[in-house]
PDB file of N, CA and C in Angstrom:
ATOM      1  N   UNK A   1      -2.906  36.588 -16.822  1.00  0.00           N
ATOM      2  CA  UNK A   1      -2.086  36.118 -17.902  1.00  0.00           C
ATOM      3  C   UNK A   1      -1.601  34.717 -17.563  1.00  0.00           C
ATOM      4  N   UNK A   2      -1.597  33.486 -18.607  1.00  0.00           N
ATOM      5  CA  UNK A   2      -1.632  32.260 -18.190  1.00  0.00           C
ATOM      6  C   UNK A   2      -0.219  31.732 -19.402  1.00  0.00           C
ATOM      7  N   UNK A   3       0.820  31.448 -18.654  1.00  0.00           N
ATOM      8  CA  UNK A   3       1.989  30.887 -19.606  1.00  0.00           C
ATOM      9  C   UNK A   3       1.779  29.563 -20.083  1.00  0.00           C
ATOM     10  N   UNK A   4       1.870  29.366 -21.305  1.00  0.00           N
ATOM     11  CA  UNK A   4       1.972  27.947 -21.756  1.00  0.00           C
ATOM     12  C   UNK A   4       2.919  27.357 -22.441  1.00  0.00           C
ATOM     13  N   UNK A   5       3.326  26.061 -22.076  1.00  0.00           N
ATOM     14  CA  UNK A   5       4.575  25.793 -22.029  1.00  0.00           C
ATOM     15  C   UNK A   5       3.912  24.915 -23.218  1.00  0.00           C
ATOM     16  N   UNK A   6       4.669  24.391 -24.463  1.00  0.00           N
ATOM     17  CA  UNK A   6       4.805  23.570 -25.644  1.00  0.00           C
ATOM     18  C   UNK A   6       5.726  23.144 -26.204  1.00  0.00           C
ATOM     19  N   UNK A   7       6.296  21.684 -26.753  1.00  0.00           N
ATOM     20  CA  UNK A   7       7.190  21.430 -27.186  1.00  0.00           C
ATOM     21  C   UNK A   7       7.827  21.776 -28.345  1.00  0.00           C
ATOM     22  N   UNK A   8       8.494  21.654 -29.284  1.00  0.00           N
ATOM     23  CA  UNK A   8       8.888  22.458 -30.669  1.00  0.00           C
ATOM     24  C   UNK A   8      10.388  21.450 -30.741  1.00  0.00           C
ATOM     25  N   UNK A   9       9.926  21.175 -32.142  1.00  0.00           N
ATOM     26  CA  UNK A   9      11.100  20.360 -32.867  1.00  0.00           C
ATOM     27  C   UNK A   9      12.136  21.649 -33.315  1.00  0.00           C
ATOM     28  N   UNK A  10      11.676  23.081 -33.688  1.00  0.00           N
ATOM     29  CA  UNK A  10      12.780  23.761 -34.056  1.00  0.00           C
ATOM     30  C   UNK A  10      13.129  24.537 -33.380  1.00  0.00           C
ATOM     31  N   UNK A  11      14.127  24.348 -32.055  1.00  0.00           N
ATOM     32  CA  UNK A  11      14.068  24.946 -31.309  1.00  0.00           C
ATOM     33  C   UNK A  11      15.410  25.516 -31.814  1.00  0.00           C
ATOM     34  N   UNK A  12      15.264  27.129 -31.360  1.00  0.00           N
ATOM     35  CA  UNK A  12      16.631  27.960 -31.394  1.00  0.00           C
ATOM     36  C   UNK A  12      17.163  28.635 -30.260  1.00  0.00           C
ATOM     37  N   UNK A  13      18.326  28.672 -30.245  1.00  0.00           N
ATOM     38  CA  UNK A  13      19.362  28.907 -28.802  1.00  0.00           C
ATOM     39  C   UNK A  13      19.026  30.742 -29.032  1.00  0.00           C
ATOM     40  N   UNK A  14      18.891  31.336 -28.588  1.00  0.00           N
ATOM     41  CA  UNK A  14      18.982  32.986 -28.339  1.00  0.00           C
ATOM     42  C   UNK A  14      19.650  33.171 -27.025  1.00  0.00           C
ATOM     43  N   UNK A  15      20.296  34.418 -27.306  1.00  0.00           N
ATOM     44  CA  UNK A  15      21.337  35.361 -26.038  1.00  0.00           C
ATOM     45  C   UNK A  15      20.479  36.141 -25.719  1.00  0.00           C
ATOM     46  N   UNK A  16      20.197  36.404 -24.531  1.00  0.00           N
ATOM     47  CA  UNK A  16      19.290  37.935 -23.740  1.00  0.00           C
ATOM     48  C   UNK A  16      17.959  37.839 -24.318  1.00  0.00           C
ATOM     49  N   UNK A  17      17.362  38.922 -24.996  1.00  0.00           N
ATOM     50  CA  UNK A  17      16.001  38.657 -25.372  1.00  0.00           C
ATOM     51  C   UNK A  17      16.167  38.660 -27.065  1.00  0.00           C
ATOM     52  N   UNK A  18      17.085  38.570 -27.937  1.00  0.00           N
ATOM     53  CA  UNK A  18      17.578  38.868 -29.355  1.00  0.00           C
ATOM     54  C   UNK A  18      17.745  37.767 -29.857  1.00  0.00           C
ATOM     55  N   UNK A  19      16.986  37.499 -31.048  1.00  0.00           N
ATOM     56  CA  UNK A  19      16.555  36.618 -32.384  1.00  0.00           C
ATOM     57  C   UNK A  19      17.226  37.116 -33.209  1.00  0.00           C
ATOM     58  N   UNK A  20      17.933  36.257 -34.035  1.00  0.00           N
ATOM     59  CA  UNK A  20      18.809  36.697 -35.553  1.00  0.00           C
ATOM     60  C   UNK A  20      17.765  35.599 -36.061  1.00  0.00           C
ATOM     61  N   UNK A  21      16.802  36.567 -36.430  1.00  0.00           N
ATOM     62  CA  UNK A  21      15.684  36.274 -37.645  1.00  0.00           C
ATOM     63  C   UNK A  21      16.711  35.815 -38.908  1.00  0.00           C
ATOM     64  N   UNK A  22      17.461  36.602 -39.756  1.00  0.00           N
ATOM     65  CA  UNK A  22      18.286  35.754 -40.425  1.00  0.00           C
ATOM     66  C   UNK A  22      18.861  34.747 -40.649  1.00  0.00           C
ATOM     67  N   UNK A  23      19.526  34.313 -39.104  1.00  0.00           N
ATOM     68  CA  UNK A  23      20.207  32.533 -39.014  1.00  0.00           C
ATOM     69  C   UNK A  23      18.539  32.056 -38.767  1.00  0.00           C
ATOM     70  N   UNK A  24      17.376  32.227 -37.755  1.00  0.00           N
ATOM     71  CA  UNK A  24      16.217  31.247 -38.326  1.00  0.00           C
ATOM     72  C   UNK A  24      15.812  30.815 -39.572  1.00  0.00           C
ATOM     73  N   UNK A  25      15.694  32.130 -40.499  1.00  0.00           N
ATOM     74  CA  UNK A  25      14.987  31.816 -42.224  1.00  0.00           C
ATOM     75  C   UNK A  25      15.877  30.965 -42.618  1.00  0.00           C
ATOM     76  N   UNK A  26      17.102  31.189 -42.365  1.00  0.00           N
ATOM     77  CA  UNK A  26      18.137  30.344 -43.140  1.00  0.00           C
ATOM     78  C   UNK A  26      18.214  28.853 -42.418  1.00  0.00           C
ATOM     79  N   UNK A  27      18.130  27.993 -41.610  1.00  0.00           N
ATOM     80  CA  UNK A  27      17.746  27.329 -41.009  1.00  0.00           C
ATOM     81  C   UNK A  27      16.392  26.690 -41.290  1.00  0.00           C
ATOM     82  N   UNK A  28      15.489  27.792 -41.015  1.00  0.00           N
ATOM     83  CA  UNK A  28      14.212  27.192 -41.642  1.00  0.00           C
ATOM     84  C   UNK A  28      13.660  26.786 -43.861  1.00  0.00           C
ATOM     85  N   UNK A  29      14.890  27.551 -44.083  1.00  0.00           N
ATOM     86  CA  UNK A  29      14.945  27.197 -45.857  1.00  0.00           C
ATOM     87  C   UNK A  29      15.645  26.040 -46.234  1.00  0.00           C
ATOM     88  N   UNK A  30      16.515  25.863 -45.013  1.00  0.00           N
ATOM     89  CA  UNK A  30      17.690  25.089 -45.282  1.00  0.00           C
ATOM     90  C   UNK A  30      16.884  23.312 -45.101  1.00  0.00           C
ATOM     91  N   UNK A  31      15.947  23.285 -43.826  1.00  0.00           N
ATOM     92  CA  UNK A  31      15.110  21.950 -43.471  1.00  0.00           C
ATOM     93  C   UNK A  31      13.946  21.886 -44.707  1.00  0.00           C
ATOM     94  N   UNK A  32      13.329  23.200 -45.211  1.00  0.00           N
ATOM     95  CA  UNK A  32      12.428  22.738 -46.181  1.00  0.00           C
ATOM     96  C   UNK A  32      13.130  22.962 -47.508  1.00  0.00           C
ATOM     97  N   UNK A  33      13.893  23.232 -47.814  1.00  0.00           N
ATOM     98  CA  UNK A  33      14.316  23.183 -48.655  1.00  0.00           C
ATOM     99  C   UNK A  33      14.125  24.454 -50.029  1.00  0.00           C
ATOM    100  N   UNK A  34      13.740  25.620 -49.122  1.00  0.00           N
ATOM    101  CA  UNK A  34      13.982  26.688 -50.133  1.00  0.00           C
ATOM    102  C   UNK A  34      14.904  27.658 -50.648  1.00  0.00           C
ATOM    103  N   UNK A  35      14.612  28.511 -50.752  1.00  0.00           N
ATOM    104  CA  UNK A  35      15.580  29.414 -51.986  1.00  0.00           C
ATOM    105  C   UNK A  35      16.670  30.103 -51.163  1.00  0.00           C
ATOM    106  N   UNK A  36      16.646  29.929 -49.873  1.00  0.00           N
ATOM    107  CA  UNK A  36      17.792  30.401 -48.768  1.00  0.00           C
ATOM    108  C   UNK A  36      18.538  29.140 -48.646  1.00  0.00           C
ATOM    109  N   UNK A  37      18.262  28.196 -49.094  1.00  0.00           N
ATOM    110  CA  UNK A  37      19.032  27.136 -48.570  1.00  0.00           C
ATOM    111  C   UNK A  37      20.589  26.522 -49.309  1.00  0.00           C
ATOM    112  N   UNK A  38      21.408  26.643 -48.336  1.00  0.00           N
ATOM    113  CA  UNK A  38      22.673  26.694 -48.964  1.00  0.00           C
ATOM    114  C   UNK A  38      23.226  25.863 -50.113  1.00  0.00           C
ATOM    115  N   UNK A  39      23.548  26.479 -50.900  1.00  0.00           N
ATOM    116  CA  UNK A  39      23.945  25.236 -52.466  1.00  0.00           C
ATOM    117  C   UNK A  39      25.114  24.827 -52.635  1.00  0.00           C
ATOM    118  N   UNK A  40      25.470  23.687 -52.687  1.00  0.00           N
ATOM    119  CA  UNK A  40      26.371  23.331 -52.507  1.00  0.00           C
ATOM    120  C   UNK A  40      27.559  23.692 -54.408  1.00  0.00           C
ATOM    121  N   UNK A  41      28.919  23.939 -54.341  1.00  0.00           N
ATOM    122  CA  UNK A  41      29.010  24.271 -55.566  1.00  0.00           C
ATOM    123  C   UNK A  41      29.635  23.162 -56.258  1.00  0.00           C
ATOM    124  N   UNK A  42      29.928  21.892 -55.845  1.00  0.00           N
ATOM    125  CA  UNK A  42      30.025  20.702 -56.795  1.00  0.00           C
ATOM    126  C   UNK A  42      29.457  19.906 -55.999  1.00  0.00           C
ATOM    127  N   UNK A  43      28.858  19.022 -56.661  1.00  0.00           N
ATOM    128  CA  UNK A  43      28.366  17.635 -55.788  1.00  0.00           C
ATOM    129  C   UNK A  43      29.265  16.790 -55.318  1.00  0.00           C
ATOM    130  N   UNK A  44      28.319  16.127 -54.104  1.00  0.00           N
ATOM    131  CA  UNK A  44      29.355  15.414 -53.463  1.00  0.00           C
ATOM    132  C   UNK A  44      29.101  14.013 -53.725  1.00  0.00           C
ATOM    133  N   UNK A  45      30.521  13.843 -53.985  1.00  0.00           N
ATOM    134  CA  UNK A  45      30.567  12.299 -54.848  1.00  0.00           C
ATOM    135  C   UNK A  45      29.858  11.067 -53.645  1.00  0.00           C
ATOM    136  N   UNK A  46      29.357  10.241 -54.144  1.00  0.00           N
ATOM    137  CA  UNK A  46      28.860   9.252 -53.313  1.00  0.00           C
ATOM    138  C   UNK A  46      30.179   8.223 -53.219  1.00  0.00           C
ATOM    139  N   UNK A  47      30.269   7.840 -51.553  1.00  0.00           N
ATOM    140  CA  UNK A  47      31.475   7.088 -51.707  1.00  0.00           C
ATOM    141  C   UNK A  47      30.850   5.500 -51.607  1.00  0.00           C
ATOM    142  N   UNK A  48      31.811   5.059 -51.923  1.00  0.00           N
ATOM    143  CA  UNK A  48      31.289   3.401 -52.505  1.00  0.00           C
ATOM    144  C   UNK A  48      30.701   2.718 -51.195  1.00  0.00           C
ATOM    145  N   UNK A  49      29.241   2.592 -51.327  1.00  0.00           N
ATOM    146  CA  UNK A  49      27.910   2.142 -50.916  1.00  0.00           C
ATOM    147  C   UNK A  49      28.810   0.415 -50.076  1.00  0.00           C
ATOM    148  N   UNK A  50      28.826   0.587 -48.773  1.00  0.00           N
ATOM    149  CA  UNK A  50      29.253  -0.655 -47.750  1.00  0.00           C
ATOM    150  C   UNK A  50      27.637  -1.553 -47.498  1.00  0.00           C
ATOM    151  N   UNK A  51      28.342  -2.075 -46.850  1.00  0.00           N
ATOM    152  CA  UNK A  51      27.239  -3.203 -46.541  1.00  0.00           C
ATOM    153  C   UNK A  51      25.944  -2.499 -46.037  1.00  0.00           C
ATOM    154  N   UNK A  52      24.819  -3.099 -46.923  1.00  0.00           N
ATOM    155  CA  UNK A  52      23.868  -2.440 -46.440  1.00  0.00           C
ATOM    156  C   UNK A  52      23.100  -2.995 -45.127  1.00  0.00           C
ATOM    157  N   UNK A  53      22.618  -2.086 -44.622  1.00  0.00           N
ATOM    158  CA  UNK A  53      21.806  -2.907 -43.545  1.00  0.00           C
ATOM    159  C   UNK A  53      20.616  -2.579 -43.147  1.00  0.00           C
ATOM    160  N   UNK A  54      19.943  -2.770 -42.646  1.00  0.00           N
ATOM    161  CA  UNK A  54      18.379  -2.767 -42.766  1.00  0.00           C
ATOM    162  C   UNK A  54      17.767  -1.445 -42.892  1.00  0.00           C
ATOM    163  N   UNK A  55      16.874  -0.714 -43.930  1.00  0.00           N
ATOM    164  CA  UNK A  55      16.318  -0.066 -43.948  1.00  0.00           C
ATOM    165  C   UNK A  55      15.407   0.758 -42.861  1.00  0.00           C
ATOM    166  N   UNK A  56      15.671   1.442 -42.326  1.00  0.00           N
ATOM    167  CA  UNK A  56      14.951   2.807 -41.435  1.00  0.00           C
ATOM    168  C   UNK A  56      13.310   3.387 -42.086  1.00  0.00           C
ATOM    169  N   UNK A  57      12.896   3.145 -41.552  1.00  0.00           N
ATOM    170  CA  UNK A  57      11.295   3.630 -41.999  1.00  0.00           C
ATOM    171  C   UNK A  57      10.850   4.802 -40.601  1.00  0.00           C
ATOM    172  N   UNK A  58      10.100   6.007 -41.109  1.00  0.00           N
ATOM    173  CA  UNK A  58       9.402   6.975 -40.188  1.00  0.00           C
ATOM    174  C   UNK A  58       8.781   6.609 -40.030  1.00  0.00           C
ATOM    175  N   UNK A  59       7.905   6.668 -38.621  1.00  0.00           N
ATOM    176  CA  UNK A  59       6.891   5.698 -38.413  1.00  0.00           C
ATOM    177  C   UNK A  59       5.736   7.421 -37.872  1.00  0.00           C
ATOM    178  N   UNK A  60       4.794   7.219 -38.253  1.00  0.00           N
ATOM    179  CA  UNK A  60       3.717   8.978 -37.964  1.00  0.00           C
ATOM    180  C   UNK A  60       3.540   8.764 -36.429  1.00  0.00           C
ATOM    181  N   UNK A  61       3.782  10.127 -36.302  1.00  0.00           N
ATOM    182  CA  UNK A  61       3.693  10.545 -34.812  1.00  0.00           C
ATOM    183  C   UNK A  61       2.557   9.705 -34.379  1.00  0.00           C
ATOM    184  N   UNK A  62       3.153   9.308 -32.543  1.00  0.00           N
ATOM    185  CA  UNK A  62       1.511   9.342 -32.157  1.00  0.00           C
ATOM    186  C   UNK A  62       0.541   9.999 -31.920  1.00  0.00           C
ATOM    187  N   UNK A  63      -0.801   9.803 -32.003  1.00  0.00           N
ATOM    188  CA  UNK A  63      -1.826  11.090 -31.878  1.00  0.00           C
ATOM    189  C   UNK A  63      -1.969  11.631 -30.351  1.00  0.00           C
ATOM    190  N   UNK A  64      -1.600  12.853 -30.400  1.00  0.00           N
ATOM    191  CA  UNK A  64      -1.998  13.643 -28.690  1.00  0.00           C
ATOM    192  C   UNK A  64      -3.421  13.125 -28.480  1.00  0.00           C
ATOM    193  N   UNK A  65      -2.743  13.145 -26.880  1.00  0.00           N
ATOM    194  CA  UNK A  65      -3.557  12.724 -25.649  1.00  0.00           C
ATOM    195  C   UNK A  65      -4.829  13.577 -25.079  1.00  0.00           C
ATOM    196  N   UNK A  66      -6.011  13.294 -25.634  1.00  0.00           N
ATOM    197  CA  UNK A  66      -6.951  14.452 -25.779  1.00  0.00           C
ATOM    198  C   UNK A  66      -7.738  14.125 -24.247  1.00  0.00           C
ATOM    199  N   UNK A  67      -8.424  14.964 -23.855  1.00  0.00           N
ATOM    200  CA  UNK A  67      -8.606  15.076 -22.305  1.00  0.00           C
ATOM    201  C   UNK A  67      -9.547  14.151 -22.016  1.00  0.00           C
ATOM    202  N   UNK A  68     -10.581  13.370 -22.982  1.00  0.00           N
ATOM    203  CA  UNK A  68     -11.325  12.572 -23.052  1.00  0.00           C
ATOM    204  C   UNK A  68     -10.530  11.462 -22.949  1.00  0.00           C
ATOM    205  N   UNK A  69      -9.515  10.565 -24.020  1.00  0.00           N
ATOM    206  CA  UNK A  69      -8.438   9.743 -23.508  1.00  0.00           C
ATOM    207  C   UNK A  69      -7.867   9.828 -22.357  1.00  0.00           C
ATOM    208  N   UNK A  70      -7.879  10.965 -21.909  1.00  0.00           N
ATOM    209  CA  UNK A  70      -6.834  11.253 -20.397  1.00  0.00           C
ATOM    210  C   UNK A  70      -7.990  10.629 -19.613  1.00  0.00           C
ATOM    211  N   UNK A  71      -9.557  10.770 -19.613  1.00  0.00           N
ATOM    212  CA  UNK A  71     -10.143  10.968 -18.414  1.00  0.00           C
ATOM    213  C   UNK A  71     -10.194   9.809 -18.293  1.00  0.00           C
ATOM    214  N   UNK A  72     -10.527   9.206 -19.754  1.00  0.00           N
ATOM    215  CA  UNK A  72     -10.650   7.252 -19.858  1.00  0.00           C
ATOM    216  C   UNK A  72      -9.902   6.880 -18.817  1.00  0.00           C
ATOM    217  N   UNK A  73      -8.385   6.877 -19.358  1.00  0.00           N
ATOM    218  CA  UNK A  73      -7.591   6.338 -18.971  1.00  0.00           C
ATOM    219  C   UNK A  73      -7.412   6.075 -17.340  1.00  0.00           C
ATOM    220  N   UNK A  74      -7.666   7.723 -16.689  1.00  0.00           N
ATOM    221  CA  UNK A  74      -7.737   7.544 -15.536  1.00  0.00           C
ATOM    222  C   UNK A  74      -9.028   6.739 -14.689  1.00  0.00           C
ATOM    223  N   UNK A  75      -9.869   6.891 -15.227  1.00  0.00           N
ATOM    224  CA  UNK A  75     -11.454   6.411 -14.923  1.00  0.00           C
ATOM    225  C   UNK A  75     -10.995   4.484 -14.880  1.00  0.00           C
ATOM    226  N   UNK A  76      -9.991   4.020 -16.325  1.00  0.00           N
ATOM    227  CA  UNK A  76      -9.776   2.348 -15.955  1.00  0.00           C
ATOM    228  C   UNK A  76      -9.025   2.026 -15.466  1.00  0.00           C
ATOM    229  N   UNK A  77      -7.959   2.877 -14.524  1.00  0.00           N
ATOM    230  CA  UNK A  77      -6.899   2.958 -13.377  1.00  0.00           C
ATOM    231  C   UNK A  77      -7.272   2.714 -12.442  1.00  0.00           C
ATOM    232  N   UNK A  78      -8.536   3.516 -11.774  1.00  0.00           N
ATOM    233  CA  UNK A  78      -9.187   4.018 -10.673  1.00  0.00           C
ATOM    234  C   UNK A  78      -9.660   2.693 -10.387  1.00  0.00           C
ATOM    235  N   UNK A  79     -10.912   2.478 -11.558  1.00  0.00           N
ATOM    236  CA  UNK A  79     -11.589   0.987 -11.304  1.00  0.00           C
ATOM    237  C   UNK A  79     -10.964   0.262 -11.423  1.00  0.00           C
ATOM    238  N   UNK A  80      -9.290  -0.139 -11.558  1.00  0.00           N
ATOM    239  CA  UNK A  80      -8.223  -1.066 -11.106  1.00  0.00           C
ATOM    240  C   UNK A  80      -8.194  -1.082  -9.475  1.00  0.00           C
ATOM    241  N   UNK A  81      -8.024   0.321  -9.287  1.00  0.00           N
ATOM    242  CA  UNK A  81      -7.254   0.019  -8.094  1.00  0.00           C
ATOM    243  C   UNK A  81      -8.707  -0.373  -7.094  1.00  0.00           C
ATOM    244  N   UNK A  82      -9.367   0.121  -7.619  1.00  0.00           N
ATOM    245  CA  UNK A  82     -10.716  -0.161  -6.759  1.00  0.00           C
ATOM    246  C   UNK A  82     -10.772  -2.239  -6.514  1.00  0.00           C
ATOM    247  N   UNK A  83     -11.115  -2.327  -7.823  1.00  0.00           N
ATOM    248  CA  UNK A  83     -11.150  -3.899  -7.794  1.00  0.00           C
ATOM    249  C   UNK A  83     -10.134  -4.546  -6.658  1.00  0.00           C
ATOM    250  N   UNK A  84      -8.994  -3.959  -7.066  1.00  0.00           N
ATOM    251  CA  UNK A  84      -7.719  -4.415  -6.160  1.00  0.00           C
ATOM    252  C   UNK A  84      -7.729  -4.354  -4.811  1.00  0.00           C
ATOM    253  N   UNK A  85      -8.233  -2.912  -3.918  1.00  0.00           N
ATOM    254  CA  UNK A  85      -8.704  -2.791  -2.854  1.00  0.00           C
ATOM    255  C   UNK A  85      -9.901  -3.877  -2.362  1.00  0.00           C
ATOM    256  N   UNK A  86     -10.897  -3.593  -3.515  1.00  0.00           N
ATOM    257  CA  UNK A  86     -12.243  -5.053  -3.255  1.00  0.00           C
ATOM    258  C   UNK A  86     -11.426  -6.582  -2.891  1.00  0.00           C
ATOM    259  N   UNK A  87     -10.443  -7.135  -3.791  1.00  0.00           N
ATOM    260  CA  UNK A  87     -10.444  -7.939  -3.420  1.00  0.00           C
ATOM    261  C   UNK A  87      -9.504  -8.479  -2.227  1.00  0.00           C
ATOM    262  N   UNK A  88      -8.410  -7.072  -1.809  1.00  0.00           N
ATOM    263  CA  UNK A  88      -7.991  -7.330  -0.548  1.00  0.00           C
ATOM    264  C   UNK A  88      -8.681  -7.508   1.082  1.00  0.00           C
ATOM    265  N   UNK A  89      -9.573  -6.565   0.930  1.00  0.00           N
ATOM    266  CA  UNK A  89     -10.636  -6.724   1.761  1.00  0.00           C
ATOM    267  C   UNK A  89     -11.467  -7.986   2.185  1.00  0.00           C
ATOM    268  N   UNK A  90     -11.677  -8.394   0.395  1.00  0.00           N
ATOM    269  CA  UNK A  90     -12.304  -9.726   0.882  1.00  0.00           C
ATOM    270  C   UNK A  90     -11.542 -10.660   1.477  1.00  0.00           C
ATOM    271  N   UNK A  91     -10.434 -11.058   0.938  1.00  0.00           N
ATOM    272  CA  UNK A  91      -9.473 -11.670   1.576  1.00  0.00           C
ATOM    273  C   UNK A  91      -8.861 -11.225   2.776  1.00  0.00           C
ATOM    274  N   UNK A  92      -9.050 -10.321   3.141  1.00  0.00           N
ATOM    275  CA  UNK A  92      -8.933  -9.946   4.847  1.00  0.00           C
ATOM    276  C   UNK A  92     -10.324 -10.480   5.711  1.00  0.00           C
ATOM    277  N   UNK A  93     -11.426 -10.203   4.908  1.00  0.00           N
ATOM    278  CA  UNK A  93     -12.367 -10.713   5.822  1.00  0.00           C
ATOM    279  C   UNK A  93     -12.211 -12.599   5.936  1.00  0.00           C
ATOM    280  N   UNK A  94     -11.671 -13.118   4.813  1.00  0.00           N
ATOM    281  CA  UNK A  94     -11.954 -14.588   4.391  1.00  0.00           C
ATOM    282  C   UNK A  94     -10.981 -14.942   6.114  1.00  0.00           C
ATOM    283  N   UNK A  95      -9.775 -14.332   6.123  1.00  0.00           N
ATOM    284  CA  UNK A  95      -8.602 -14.702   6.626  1.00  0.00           C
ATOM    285  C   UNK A  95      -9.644 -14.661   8.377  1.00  0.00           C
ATOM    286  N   UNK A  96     -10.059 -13.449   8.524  1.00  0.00           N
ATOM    287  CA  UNK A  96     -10.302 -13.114  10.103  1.00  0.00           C
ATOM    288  C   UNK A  96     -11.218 -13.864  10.280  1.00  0.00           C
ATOM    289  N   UNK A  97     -12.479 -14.619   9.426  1.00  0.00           N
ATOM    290  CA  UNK A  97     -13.312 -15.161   9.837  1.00  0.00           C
ATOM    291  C   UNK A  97     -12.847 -16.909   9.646  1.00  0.00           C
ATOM    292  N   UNK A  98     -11.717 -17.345   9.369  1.00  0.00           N
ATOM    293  CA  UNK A  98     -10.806 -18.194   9.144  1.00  0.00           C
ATOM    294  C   UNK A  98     -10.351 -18.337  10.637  1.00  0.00           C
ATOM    295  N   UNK A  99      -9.685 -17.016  10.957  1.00  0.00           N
ATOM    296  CA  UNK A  99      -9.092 -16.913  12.374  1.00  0.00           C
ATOM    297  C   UNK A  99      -9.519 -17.464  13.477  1.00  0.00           C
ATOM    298  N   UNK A 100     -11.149 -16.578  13.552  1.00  0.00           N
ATOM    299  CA  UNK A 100     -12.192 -16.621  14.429  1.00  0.00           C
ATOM    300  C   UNK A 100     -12.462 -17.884  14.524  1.00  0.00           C
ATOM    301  N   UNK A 101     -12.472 -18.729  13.616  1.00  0.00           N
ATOM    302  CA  UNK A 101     -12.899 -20.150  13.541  1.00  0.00           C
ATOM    303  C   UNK A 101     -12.283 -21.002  14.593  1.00  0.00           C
ATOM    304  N   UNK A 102     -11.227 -20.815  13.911  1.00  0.00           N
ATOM    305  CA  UNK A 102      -9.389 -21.732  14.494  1.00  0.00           C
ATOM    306  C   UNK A 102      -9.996 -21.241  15.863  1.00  0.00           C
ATOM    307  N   UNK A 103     -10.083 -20.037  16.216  1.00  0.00           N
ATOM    308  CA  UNK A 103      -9.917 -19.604  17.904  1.00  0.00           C
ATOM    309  C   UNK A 103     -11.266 -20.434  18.361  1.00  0.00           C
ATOM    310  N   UNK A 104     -12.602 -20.299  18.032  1.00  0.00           N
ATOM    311  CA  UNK A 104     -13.682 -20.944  18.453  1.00  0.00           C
ATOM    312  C   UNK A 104     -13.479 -22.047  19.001  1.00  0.00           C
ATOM    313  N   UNK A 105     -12.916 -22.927  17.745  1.00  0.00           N
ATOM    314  CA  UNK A 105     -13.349 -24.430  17.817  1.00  0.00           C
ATOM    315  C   UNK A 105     -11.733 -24.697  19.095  1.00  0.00           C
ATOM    316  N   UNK A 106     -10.504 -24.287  19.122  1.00  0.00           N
ATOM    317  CA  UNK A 106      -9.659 -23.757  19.696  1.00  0.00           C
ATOM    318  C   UNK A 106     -10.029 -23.855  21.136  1.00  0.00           C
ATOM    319  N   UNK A 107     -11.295 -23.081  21.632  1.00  0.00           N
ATOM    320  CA  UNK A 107     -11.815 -23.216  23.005  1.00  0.00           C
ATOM    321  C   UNK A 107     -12.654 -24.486  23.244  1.00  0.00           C
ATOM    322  N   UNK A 108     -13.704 -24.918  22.300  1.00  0.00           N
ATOM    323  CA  UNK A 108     -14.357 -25.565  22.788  1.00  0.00           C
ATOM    324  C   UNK A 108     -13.474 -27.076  22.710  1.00  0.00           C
ATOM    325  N   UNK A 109     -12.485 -27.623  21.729  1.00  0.00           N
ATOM    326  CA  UNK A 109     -11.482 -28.623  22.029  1.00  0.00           C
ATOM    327  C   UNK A 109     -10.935 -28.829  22.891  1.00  0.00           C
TER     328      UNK A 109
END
């Protein structure tokens, strides 16, 4: 048996192992807007509209990270760090055969 853990925008608080299926429907009628959903019995007056300020826009989820993106991703990491290793190396060899030089010419001066 394999647990899987997932995120959830409607998450509900429960005591011990007990669901009040009732407060969910009502909750869940209340966000979409159905026939459980509480009515209010006079409207509520709009109070006089202040300075407005910039409009809020939803912007659509981003799209999940599918294992092919994952592998990409890791696959142009890897060949980062690779490059990065390549070119320390070279520059370790540039430096020692730099060294070797200095010491050569070093003796025969």
């Amino acid at each position: 048996m394999q647990t899987i853990y997932y995120r959830t925008e409607h998450f509900i608080r429960h005591q011990g192992n007990l669901v009040d299926l009732a407060a969910y429907r009502q909750k869940l009628s209340a966000v979409s807007g159905g026939d459980l959903a509480p009515v209010l019995a006079e409207p509520v007056p709009d109070s006089e509209p202040e300075v407005q300020g910039p409009q809020l826009y939803l912007l659509p989820k981003p799209a999940p990270i599918t294992p092919r993106r994952r592998s990409a991703r890791r696959q142009r990491r890897l060949r980062r760090a690779a490059v990065m290793l390549d070119l320390c190396a070279s520059i370790a060899v540039v430096a020692l055969t730099a060294g070797a030089l200095a010491a050569f010419l070093g003796l025969l001066g």
